[in-house]
C-alpha atoms as a PDB file:
ATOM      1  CA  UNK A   1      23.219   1.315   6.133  1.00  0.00           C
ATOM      2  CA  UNK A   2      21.666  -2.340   6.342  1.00  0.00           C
ATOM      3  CA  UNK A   3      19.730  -1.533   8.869  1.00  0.00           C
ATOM      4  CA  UNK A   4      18.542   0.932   7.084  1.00  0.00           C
ATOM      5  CA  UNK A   5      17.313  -1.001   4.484  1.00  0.00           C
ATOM      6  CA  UNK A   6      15.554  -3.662   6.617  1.00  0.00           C
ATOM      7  CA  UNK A   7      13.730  -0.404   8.426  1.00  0.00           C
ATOM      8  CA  UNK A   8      12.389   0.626   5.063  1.00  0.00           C
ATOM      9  CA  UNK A   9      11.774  -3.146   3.680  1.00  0.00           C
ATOM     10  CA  UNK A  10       9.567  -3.970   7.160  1.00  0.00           C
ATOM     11  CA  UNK A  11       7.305  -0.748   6.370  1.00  0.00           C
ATOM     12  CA  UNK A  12       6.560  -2.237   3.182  1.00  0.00           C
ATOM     13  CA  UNK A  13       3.689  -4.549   3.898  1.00  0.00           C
ATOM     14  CA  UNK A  14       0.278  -3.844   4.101  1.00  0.00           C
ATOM     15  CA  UNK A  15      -0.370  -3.173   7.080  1.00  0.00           C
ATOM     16  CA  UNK A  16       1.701  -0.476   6.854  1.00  0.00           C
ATOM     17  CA  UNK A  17       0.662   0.844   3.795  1.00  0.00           C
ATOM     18  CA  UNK A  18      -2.820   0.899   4.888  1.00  0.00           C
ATOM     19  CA  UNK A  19      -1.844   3.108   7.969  1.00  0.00           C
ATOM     20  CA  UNK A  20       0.059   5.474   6.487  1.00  0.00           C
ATOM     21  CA  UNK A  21      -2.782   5.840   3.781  1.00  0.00           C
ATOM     22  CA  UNK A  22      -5.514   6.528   6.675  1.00  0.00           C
ATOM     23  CA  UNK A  23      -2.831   8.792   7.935  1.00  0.00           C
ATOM     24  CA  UNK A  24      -2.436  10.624   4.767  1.00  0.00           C
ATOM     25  CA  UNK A  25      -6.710  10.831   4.569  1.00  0.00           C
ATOM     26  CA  UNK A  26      -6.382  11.911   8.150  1.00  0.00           C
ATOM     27  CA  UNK A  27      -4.482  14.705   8.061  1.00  0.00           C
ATOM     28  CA  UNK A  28      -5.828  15.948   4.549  1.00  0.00           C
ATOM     29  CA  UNK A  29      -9.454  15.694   6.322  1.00  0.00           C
ATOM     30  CA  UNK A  30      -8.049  17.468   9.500  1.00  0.00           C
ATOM     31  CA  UNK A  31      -6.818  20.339   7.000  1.00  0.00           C
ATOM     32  CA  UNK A  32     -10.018  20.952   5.697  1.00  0.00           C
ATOM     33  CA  UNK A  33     -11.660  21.076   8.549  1.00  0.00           C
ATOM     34  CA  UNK A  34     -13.938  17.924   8.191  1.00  0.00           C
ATOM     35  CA  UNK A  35     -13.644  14.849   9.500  1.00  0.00           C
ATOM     36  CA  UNK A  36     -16.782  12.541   9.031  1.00  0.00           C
ATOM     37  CA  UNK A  37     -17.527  10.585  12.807  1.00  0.00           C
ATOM     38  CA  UNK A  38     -17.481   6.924  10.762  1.00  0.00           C
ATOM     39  CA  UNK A  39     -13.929   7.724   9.334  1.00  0.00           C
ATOM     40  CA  UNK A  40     -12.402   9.239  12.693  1.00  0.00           C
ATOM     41  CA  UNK A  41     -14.038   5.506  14.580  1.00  0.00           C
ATOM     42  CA  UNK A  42     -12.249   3.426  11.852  1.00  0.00           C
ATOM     43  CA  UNK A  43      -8.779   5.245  11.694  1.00  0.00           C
ATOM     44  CA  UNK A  44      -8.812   5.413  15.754  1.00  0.00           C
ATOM     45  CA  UNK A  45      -9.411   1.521  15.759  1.00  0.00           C
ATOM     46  CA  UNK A  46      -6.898   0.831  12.853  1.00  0.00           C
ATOM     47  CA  UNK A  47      -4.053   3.065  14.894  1.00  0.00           C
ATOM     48  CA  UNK A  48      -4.885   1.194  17.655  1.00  0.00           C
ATOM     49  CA  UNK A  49      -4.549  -2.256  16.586  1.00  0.00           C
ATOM     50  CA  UNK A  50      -1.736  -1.499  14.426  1.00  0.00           C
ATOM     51  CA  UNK A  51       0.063  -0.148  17.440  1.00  0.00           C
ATOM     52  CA  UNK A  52      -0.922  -3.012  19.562  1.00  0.00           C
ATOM     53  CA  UNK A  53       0.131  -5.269  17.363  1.00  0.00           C
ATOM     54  CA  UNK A  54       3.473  -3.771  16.744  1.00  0.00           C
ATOM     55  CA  UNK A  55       3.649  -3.761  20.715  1.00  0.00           C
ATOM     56  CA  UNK A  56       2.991  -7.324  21.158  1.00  0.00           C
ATOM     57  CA  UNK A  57       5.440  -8.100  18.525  1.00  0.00           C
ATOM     58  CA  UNK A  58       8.389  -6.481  20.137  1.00  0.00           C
ATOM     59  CA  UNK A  59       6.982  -7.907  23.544  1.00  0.00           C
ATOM     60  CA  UNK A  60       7.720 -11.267  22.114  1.00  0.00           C
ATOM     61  CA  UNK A  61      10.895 -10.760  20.584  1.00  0.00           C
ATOM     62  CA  UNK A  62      12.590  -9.441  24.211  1.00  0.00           C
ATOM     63  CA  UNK A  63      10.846 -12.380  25.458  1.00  0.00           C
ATOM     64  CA  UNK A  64      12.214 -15.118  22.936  1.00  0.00           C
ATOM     65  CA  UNK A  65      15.262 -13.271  23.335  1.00  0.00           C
ATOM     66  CA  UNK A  66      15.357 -13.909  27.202  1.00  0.00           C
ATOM     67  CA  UNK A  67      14.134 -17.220  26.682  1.00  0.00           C
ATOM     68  CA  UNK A  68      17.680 -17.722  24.655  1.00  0.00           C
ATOM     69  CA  UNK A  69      19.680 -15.926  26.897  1.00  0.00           C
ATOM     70  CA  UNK A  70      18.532 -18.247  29.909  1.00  0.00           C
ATOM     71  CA  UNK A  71      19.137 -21.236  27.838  1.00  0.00           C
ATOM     72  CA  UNK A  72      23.197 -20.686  27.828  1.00  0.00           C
END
């Protein structure tokens, strides 16, 4: 249950809240059949550096986390 809650407490921050908006707008757009070429370039680079960032995070969590492990 308490991880749980720190799950839904690290979604609530900006970042994420401006993805899932875009994502929202996205599939809205995608349901009516038009999606204007400006929003589709911004969403696609959003996606992409939200997911890159999230990437890199976790990257350097195993890494500080190997770093402590080797220490002992």
């Amino acid at each position: 249950m308490i991880i749980l809650w720190k799950r839904i407490s690290e979604l609530i921050d900006v970042k994420s809240i401006v993805t899932l908006a875009l994502t929202y707008a996205f599939v809205k757009l995608t349901c009516n059949g038009t999606i204007p070429q400006e929003f589709l370039t911004i969403y696609t680079t959003i996606i992409a550096f939200y997911f890159g960032t999230q990437f890199q995070k976790n990257a350097n969590n195993k890494n500080n986390d190997n770093d402590e492990n080797n220490e002992k």
